[in-house]
C-alpha atoms as a PDB file:
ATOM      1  CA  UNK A   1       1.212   8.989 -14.373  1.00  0.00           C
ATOM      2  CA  UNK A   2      -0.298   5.593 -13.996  1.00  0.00           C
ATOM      3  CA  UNK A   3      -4.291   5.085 -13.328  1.00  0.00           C
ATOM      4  CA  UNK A   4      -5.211   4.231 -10.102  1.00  0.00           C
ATOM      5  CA  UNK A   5      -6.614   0.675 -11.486  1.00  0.00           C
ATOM      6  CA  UNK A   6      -3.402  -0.505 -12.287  1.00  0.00           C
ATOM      7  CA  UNK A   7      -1.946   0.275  -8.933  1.00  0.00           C
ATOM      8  CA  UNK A   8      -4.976  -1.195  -7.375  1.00  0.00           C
ATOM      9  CA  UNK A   9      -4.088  -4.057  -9.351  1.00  0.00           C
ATOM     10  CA  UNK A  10      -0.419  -4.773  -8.762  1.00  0.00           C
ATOM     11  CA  UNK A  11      -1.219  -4.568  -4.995  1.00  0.00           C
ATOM     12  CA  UNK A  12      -4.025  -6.821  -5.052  1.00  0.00           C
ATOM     13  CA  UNK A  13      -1.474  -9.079  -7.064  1.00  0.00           C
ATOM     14  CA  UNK A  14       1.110  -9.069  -4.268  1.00  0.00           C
ATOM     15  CA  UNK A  15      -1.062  -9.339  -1.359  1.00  0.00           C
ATOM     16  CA  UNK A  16      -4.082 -11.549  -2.547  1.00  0.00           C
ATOM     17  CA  UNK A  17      -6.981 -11.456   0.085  1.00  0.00           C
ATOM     18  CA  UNK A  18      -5.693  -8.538   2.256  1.00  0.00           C
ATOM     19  CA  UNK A  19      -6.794  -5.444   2.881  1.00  0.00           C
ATOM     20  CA  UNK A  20      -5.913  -2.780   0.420  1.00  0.00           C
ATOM     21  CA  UNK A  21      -7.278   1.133   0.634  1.00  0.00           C
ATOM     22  CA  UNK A  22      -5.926   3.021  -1.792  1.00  0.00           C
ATOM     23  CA  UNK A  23      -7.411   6.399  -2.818  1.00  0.00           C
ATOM     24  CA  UNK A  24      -5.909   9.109  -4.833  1.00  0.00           C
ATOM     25  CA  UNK A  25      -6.658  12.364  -2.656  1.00  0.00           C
ATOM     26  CA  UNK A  26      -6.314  14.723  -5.443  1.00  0.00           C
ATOM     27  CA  UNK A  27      -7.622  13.037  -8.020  1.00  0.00           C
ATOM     28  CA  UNK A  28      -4.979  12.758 -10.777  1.00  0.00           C
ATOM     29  CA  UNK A  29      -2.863   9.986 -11.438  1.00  0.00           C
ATOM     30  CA  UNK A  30       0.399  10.544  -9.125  1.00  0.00           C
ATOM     31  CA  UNK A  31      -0.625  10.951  -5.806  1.00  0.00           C
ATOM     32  CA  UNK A  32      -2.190   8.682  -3.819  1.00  0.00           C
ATOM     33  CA  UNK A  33      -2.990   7.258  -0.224  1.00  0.00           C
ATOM     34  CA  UNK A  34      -2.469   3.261   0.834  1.00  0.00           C
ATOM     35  CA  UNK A  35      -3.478   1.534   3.671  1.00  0.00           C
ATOM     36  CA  UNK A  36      -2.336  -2.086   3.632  1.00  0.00           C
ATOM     37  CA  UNK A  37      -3.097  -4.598   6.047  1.00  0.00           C
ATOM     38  CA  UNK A  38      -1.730  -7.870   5.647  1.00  0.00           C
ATOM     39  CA  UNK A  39      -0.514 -11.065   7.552  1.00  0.00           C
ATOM     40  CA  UNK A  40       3.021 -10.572   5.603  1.00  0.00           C
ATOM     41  CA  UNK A  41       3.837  -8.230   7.554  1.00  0.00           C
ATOM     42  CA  UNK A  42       4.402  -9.931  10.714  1.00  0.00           C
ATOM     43  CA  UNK A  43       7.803 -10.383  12.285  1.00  0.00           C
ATOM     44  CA  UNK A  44       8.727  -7.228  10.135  1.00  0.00           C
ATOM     45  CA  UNK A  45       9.681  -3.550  10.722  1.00  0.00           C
ATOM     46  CA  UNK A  46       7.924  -0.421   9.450  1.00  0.00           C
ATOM     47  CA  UNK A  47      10.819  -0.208   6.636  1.00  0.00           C
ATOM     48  CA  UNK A  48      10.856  -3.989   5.493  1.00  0.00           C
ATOM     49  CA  UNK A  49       6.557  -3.776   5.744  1.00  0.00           C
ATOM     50  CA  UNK A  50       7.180  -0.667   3.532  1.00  0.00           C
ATOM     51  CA  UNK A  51      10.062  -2.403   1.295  1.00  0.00           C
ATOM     52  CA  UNK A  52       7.406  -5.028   0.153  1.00  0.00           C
ATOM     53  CA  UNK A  53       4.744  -2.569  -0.870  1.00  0.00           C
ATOM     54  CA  UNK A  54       7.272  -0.585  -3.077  1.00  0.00           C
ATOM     55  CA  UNK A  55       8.584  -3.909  -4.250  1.00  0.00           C
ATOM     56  CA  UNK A  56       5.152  -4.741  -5.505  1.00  0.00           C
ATOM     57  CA  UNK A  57       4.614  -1.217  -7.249  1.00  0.00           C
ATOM     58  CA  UNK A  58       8.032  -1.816  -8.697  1.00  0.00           C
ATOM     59  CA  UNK A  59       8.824   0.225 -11.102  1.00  0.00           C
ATOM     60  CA  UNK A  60       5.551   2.724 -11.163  1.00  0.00           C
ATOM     61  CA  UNK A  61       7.573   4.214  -7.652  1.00  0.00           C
ATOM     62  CA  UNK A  62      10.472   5.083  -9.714  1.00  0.00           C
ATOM     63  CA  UNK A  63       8.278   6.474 -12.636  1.00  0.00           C
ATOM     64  CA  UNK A  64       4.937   7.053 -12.656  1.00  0.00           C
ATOM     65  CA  UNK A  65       3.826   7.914  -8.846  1.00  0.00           C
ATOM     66  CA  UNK A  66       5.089  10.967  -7.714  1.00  0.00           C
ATOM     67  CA  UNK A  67       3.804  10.535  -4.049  1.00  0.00           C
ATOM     68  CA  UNK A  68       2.573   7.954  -2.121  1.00  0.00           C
ATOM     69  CA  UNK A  69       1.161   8.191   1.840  1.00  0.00           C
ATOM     70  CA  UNK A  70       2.138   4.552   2.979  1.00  0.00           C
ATOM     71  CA  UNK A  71       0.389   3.311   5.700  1.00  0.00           C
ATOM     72  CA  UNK A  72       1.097  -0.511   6.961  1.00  0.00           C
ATOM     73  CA  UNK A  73      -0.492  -2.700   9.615  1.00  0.00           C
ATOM     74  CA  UNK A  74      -0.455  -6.368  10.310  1.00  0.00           C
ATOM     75  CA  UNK A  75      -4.053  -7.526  11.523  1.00  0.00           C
ATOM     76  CA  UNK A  76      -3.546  -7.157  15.076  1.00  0.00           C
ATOM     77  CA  UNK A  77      -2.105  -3.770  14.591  1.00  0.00           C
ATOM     78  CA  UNK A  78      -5.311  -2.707  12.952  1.00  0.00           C
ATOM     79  CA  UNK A  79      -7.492  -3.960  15.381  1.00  0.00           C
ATOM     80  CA  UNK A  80      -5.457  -2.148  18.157  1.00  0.00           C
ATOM     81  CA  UNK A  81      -5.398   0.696  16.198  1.00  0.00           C
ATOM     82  CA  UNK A  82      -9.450   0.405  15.573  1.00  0.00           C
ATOM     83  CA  UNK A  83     -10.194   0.022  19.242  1.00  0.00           C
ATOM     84  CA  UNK A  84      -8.276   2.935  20.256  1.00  0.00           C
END
């Protein structure tokens, strides 16, 4: 188990100034839901977009977080995917 502050945190680390939505759906310390949206991901695939994420949770994704709903967008994907 790790608290959802310290995830928060080690996101917010790795991708200073982007968008991070992270939410832990049922409310215990394993589980939780991420929507990050962040310029770092352009030029990259779904997998490498998703390889930096678990790089910057390190160790917690081999640990303390049992499950983890990964979502990933560059800015213009999220726009697209807001105006549709």
């Amino acid at each position: 188990m790790i608290p959802i502050e310290d995830v928060r945190g080690m996101l917010e680390s790795a991708f200073p100034g982007d968008r991070v939505e992270l939410s832990s759906p049922m409310g215990d310390d394993n589980h939780f839901q991420l929507v990050v949206i962040s310029e770092k991901f352009n030029g990259k695939s779904m997998v490498e977009q998703h390889q930096l994420v678990y790089g910057a949770l390190g160790d917690a994704m081999k640990e303390a977080i049992h499950a983890l709903a990964l979502k990933t967008f560059t800015p213009e994907q999220w726009q697209q995917a807001a105006g549709s």
